[in-house]
Structure formats: C-alpha cells, structure tokens
PDB file of N, CA and C in Angstrom:
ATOM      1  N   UNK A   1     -84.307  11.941-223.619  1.00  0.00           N
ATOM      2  CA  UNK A   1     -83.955  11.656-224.980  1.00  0.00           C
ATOM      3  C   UNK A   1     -83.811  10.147-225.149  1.00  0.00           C
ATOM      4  N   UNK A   2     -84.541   9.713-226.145  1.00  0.00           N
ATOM      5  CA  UNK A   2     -84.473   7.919-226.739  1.00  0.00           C
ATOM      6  C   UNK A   2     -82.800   8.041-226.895  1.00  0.00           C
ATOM      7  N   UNK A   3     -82.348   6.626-226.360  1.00  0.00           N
ATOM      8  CA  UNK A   3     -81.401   5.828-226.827  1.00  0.00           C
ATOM      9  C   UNK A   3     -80.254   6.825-226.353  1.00  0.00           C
ATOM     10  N   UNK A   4     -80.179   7.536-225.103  1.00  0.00           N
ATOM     11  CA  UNK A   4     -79.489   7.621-224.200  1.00  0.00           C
ATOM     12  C   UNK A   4     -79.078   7.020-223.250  1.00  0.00           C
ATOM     13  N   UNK A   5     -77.952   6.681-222.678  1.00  0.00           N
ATOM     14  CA  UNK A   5     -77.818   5.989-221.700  1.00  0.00           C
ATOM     15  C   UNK A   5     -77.857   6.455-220.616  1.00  0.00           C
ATOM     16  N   UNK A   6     -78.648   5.989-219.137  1.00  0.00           N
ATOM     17  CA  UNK A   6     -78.889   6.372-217.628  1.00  0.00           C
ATOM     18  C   UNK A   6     -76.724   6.720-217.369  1.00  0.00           C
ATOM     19  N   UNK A   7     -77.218   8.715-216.811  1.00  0.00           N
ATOM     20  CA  UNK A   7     -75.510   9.124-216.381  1.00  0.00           C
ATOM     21  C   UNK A   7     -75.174   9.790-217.560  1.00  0.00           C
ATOM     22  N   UNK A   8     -75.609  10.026-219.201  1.00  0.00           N
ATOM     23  CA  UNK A   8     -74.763  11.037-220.052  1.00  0.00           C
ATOM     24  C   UNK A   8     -76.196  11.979-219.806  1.00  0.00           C
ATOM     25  N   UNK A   9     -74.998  13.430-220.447  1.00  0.00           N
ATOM     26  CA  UNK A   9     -75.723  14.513-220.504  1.00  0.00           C
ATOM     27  C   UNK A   9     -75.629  15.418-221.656  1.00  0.00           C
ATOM     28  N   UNK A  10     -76.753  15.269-222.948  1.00  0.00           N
ATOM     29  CA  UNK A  10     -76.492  15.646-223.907  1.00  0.00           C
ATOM     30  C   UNK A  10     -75.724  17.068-224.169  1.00  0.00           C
ATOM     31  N   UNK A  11     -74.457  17.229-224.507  1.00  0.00           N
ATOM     32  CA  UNK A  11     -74.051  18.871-224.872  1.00  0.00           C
ATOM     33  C   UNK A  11     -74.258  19.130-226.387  1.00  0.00           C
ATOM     34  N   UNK A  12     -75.047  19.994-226.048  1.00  0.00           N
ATOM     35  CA  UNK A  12     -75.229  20.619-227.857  1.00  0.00           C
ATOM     36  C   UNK A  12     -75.748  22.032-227.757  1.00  0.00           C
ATOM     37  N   UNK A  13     -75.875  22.851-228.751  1.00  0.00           N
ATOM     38  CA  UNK A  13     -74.788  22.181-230.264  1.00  0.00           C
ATOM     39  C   UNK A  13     -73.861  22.582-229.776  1.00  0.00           C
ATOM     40  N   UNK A  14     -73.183  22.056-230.776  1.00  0.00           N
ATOM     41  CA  UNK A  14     -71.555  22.243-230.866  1.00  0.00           C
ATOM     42  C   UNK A  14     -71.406  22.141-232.615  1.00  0.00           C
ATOM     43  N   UNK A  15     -70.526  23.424-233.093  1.00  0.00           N
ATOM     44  CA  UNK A  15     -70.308  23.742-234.637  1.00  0.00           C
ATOM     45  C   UNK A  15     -69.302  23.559-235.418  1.00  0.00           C
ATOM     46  N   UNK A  16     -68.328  23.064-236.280  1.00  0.00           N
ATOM     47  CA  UNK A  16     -67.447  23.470-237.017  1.00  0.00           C
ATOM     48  C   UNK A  16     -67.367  24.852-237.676  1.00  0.00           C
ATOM     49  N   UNK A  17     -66.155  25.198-237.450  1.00  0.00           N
ATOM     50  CA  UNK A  17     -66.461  26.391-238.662  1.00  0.00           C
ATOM     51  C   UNK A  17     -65.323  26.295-239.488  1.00  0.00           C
ATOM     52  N   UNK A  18     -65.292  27.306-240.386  1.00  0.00           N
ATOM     53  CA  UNK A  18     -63.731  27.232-241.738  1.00  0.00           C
ATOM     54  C   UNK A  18     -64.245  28.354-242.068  1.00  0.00           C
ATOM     55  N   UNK A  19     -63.640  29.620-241.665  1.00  0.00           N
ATOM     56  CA  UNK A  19     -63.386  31.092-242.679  1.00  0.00           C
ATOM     57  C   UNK A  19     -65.324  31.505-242.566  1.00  0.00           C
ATOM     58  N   UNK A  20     -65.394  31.776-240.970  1.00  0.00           N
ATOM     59  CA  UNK A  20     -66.735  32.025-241.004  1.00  0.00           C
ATOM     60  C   UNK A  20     -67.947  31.473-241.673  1.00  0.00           C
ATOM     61  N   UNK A  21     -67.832  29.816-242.149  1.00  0.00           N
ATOM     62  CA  UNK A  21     -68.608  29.406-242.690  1.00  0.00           C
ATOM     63  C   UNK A  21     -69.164  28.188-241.842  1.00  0.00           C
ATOM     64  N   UNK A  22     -70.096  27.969-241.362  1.00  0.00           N
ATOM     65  CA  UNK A  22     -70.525  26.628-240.622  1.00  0.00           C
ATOM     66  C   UNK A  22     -70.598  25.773-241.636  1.00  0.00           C
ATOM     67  N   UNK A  23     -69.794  24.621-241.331  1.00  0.00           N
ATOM     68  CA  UNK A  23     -69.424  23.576-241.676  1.00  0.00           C
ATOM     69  C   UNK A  23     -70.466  22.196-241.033  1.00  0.00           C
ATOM     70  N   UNK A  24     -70.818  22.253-239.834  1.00  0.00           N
ATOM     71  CA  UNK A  24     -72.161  21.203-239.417  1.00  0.00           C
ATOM     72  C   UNK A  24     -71.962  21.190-237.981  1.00  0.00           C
ATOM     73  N   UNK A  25     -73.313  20.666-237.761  1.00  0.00           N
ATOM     74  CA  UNK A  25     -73.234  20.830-236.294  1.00  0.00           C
ATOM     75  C   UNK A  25     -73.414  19.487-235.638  1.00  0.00           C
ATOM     76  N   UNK A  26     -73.033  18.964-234.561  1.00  0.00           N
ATOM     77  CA  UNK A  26     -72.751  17.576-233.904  1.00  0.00           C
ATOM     78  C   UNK A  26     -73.196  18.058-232.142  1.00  0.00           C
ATOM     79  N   UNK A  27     -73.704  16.642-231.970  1.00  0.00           N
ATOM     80  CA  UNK A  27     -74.006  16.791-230.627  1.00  0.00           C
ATOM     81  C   UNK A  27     -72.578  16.019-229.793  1.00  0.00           C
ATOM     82  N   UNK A  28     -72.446  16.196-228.177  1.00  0.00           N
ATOM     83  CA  UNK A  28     -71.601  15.865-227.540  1.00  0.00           C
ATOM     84  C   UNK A  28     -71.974  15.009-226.479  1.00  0.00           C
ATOM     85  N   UNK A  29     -71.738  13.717-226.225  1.00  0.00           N
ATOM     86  CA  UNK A  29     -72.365  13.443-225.336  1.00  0.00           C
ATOM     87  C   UNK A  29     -71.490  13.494-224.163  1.00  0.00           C
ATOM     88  N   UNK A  30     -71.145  14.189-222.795  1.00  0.00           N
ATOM     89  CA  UNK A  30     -70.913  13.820-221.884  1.00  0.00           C
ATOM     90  C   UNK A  30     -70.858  12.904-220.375  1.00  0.00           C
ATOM     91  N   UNK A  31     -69.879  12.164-220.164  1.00  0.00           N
ATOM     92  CA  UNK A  31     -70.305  11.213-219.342  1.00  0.00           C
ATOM     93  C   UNK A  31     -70.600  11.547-218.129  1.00  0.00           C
ATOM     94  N   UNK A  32     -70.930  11.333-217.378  1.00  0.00           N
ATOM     95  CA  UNK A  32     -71.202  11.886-215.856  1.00  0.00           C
ATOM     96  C   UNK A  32     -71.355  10.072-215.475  1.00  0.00           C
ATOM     97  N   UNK A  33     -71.159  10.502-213.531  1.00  0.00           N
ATOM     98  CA  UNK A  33     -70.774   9.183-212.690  1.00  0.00           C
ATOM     99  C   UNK A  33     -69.930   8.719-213.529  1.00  0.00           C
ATOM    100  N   UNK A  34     -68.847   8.469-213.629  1.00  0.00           N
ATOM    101  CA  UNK A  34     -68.145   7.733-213.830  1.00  0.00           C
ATOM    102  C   UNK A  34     -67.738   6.579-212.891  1.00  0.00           C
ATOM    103  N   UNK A  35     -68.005   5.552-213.214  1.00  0.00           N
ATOM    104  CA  UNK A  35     -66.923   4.392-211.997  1.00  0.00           C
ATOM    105  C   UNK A  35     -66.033   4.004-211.302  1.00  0.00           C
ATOM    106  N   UNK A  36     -65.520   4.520-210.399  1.00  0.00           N
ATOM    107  CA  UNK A  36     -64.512   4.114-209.393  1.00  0.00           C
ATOM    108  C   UNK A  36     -63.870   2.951-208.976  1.00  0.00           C
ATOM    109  N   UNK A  37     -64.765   2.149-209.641  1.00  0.00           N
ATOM    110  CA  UNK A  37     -64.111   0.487-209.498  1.00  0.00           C
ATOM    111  C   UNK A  37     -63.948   0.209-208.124  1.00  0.00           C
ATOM    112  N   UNK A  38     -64.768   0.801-207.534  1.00  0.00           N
ATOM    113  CA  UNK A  38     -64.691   0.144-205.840  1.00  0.00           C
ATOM    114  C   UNK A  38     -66.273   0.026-205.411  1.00  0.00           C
ATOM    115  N   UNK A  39     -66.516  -0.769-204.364  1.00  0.00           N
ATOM    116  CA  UNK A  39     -67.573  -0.804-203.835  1.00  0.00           C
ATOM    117  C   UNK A  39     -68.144  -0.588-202.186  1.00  0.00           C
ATOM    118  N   UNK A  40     -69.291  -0.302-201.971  1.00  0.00           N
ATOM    119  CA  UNK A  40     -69.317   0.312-200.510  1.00  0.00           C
ATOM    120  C   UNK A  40     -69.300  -1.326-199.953  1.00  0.00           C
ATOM    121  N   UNK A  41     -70.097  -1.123-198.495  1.00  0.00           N
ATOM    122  CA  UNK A  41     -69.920  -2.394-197.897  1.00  0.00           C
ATOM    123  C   UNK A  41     -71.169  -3.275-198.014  1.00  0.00           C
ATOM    124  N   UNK A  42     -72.226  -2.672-199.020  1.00  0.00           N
ATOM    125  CA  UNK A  42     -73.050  -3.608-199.187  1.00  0.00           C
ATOM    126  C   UNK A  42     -72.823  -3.899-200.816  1.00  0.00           C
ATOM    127  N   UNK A  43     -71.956  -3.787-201.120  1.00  0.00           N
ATOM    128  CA  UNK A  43     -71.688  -4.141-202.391  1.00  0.00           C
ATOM    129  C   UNK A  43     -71.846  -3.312-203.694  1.00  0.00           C
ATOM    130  N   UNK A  44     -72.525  -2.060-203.608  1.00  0.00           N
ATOM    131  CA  UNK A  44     -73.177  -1.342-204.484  1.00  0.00           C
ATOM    132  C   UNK A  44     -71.674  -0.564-204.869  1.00  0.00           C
ATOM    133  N   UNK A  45     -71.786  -0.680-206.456  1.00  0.00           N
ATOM    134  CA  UNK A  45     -70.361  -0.102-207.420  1.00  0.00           C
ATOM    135  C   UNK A  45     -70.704   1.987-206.494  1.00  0.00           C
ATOM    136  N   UNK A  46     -69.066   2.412-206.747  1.00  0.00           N
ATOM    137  CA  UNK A  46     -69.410   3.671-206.204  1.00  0.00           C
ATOM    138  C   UNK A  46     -69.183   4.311-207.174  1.00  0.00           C
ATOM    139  N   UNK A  47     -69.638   5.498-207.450  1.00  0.00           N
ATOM    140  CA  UNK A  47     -69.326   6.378-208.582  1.00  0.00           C
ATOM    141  C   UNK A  47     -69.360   7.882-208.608  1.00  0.00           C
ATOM    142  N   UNK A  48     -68.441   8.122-209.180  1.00  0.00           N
ATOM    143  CA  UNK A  48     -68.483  10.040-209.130  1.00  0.00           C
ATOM    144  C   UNK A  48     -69.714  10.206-209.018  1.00  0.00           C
ATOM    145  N   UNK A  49     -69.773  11.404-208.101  1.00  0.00           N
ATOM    146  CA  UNK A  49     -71.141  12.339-207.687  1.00  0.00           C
ATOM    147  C   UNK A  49     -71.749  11.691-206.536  1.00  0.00           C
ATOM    148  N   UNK A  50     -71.497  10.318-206.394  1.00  0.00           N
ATOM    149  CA  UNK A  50     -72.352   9.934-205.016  1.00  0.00           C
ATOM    150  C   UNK A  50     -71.873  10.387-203.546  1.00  0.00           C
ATOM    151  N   UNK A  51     -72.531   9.640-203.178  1.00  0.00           N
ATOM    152  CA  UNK A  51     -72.582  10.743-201.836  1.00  0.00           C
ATOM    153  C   UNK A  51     -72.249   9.268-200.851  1.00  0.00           C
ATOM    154  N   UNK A  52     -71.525   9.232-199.960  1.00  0.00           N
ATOM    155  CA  UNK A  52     -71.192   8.226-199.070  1.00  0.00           C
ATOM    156  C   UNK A  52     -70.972   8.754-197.620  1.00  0.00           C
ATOM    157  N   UNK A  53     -71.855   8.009-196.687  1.00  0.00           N
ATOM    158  CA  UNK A  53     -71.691   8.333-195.334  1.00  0.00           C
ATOM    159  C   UNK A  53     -70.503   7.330-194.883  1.00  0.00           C
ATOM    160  N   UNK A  54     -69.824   8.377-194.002  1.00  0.00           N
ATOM    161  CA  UNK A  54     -68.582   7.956-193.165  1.00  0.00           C
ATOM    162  C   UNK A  54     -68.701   8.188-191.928  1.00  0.00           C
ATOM    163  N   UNK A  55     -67.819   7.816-190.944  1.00  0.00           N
ATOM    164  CA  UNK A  55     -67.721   8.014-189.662  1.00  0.00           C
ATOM    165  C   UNK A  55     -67.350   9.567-189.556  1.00  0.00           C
ATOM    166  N   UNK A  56     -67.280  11.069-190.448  1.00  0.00           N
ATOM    167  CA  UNK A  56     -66.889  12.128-190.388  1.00  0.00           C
ATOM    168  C   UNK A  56     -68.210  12.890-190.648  1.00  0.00           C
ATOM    169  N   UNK A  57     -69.376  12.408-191.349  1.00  0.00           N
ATOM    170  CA  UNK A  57     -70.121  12.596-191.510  1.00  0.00           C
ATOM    171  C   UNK A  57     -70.753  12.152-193.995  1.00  0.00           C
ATOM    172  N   UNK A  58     -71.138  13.185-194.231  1.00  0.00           N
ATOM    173  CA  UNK A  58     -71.595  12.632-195.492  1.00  0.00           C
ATOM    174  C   UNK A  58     -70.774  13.250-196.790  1.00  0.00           C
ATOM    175  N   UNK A  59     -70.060  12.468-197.727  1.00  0.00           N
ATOM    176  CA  UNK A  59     -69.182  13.319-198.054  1.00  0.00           C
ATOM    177  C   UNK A  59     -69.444  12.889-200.099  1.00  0.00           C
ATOM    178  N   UNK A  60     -69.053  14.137-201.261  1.00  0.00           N
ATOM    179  CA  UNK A  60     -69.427  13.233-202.241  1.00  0.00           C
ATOM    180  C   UNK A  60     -67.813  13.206-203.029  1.00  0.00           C
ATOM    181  N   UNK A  61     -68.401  11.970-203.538  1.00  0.00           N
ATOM    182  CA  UNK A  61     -67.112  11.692-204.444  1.00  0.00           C
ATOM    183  C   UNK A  61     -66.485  12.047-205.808  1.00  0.00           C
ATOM    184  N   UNK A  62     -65.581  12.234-205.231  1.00  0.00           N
ATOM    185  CA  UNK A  62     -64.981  13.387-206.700  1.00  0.00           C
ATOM    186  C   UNK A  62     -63.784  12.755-207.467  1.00  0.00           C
ATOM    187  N   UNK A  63     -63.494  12.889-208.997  1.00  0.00           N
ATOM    188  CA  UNK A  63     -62.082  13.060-209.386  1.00  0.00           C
ATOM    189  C   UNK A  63     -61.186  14.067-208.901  1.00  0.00           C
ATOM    190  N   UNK A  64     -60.674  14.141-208.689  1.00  0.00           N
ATOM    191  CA  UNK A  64     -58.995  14.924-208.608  1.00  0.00           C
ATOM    192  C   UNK A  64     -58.226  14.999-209.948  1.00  0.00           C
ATOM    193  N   UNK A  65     -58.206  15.660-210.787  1.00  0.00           N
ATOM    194  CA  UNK A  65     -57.680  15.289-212.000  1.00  0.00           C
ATOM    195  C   UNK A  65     -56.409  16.035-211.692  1.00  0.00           C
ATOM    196  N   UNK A  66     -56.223  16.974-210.871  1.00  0.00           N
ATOM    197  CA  UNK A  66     -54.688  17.128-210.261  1.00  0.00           C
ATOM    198  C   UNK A  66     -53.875  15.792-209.933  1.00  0.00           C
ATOM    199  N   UNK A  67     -54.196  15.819-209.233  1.00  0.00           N
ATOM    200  CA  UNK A  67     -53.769  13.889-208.837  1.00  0.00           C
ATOM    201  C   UNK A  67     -53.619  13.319-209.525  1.00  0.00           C
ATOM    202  N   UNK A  68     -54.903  12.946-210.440  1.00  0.00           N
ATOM    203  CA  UNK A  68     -54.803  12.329-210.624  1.00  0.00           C
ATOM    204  C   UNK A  68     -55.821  10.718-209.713  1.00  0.00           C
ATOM    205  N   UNK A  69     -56.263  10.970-208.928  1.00  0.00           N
ATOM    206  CA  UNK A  69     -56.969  10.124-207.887  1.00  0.00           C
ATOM    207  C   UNK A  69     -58.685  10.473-207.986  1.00  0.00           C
ATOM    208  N   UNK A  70     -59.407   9.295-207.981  1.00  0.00           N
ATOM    209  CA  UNK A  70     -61.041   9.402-206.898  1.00  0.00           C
ATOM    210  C   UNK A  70     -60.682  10.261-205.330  1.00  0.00           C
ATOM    211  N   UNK A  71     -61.148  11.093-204.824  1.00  0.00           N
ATOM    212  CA  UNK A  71     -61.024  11.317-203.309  1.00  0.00           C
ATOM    213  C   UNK A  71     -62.803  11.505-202.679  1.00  0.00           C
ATOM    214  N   UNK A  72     -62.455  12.115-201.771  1.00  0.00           N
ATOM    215  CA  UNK A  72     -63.961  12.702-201.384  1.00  0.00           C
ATOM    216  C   UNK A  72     -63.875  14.046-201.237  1.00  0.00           C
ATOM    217  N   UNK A  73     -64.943  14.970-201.344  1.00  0.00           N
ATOM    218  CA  UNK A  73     -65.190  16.150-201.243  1.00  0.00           C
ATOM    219  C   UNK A  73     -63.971  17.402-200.867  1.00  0.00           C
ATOM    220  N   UNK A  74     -63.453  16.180-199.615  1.00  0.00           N
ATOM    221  CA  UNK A  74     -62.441  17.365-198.999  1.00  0.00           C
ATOM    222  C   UNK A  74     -61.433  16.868-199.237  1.00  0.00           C
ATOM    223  N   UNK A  75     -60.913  16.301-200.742  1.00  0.00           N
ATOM    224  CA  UNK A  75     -59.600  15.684-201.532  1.00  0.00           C
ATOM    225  C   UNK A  75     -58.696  14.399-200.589  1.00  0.00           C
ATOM    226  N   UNK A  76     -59.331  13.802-199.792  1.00  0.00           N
ATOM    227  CA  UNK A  76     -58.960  12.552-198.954  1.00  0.00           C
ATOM    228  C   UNK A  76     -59.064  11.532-200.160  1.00  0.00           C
ATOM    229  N   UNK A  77     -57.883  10.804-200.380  1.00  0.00           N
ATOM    230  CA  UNK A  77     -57.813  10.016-201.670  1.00  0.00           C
ATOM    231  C   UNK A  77     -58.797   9.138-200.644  1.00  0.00           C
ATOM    232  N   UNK A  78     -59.825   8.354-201.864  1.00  0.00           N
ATOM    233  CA  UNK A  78     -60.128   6.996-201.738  1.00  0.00           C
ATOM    234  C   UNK A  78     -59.502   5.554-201.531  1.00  0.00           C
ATOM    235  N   UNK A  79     -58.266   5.587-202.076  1.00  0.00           N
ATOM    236  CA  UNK A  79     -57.746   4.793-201.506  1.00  0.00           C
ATOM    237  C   UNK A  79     -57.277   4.529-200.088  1.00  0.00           C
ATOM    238  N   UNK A  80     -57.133   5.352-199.273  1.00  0.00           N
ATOM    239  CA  UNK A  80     -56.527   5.643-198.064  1.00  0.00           C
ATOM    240  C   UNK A  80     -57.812   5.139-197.155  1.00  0.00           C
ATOM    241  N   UNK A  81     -58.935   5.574-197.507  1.00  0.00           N
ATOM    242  CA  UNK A  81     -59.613   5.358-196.908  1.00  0.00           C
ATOM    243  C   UNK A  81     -60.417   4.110-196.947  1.00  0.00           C
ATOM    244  N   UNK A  82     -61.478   3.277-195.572  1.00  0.00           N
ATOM    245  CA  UNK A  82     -61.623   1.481-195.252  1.00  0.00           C
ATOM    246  C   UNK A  82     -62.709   1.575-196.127  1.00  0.00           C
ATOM    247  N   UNK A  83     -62.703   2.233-197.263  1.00  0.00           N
ATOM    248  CA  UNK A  83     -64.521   2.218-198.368  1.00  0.00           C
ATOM    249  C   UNK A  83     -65.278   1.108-198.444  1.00  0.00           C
ATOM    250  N   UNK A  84     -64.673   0.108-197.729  1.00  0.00           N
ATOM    251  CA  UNK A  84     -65.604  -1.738-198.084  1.00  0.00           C
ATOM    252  C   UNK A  84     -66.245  -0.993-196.667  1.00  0.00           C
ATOM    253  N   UNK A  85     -66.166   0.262-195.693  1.00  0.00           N
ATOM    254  CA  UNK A  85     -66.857   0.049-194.322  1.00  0.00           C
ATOM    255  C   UNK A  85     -67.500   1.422-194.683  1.00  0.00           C
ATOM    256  N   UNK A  86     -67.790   1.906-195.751  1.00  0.00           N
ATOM    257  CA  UNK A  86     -68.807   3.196-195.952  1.00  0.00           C
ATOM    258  C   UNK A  86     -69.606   3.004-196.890  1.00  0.00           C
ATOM    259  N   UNK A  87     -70.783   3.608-196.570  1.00  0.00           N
ATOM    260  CA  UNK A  87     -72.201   3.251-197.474  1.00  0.00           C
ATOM    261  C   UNK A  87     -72.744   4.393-198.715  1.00  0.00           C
ATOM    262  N   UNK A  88     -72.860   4.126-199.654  1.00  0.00           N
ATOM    263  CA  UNK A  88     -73.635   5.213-200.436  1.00  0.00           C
ATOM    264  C   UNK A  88     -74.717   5.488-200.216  1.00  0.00           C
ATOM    265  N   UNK A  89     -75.341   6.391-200.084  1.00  0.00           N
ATOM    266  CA  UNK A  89     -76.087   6.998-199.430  1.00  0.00           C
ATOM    267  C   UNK A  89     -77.298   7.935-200.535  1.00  0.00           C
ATOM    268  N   UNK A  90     -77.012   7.964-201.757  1.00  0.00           N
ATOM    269  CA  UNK A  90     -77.001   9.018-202.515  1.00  0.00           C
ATOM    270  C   UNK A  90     -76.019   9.318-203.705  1.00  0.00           C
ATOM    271  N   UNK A  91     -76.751  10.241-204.494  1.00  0.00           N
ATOM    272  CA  UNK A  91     -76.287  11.131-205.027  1.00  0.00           C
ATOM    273  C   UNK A  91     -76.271  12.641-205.226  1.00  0.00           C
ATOM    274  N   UNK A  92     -75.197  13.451-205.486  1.00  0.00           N
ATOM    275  CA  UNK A  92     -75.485  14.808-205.573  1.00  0.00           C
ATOM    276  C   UNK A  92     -76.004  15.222-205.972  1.00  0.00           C
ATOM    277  N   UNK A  93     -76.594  14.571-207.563  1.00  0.00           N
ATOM    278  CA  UNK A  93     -77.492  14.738-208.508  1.00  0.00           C
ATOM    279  C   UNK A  93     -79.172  15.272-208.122  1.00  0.00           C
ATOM    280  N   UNK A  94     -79.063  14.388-207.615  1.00  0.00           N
ATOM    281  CA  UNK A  94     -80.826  13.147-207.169  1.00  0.00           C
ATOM    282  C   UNK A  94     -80.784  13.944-205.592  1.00  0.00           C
ATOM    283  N   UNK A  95     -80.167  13.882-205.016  1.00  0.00           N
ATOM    284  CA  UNK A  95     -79.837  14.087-203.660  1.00  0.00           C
ATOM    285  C   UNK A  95     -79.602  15.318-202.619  1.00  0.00           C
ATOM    286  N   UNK A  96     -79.278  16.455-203.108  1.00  0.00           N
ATOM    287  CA  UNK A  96     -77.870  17.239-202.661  1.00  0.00           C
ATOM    288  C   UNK A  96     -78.293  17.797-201.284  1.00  0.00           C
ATOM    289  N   UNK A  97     -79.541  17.697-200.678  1.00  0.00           N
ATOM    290  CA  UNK A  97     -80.076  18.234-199.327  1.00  0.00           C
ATOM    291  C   UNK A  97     -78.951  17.004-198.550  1.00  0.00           C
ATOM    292  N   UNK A  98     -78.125  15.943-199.097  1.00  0.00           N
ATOM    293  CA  UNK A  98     -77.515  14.773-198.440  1.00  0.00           C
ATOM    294  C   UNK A  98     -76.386  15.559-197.694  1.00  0.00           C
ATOM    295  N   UNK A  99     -75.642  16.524-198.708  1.00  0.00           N
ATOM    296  CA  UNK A  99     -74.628  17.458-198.575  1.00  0.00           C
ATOM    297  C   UNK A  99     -74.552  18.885-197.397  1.00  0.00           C
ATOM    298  N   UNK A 100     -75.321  19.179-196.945  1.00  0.00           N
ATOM    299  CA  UNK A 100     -75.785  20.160-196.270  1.00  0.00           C
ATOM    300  C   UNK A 100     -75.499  20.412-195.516  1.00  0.00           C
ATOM    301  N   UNK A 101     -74.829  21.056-194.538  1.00  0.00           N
ATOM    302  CA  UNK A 101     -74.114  21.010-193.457  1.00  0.00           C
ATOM    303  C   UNK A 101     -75.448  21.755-191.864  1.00  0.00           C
ATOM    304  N   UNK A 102     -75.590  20.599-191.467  1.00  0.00           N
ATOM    305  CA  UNK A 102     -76.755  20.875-190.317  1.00  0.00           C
ATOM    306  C   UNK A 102     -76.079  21.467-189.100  1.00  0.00           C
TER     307      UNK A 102
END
C-alpha cells in the first residue's frame, strides 16, 4: 500500500455503529517493531520481533506488557542482559527458520 510506512500493518475495516446503523468505516494502522532504544554491538537499533544471537543460542525480542519491560523470548529482561555484546541476526517476520530449535 502507497504511503505506508516500512513496520505498520494495515487493520481494516473497522466500523462505527449507533442503534444498528453504520455510521463509517476507518482504517487502523498498527505498529509493529517497535524500538527498544538499544543497540546490538555493531550498532544496528534493536527492535521488537528481531531475532538476536546470544551466547544461549538465538532468541526474539519481545514486549512484556506485564512488566512492563523489552525481554527476550524466554522473558529475560533486556536490561539485565550485556546487549552492546549480541548481534541481530534477523527477524521473526522475514526470518523465523532463525527461531527453530535444531
């Protein structure tokens, strides 16, 4: 779709109603990757859904909206962990054979 931005994902439709009467319909745009405000160790911004290799093996990055926190896959906050010494690798999107357990 023109004049989308690379990361939303159009949701539609979506309707008003009032007393069984449609009132109009609007599209939604959802954001996806969102930014984490951190970066791996070659510098590249990290962002929800990617996928980052660690010394545990390949893991992707998630919100926690329990928390409240970024973590990885298996809810290990991001902060805790040395992320200037892990690489992105991917995304889940684009990627997900990254995820796979061999």
């Amino acid at each position: 779709m023109e004049g989308l931005e690379k990361g939303t994902i159009p949701y539609t439709p979506a309707y008003t109603w009032e007393n069984e009467h449609q009132l109009g319909q609007f599209s939604v745009l959802v954001a996806r990757n969102e930014y984490t405000g951190l970066k791996d160790m070659n510098g590249k911004e990290i962002y929800e859904g990617d996928i980052v290799k660690t010394t545990t093996g390949n893991h992707q990055i998630i919100w926690d909206g329990k928390d409240g926190m970024w973590g990885f896959d298996d809810r290990y906050p991001l902060f805790f962990a040395d992320i200037n010494q892990r690489e992105v690798i991917g995304n889940s999107y684009e990627n997900p054979e990254l995820l796979e357990v061999k």
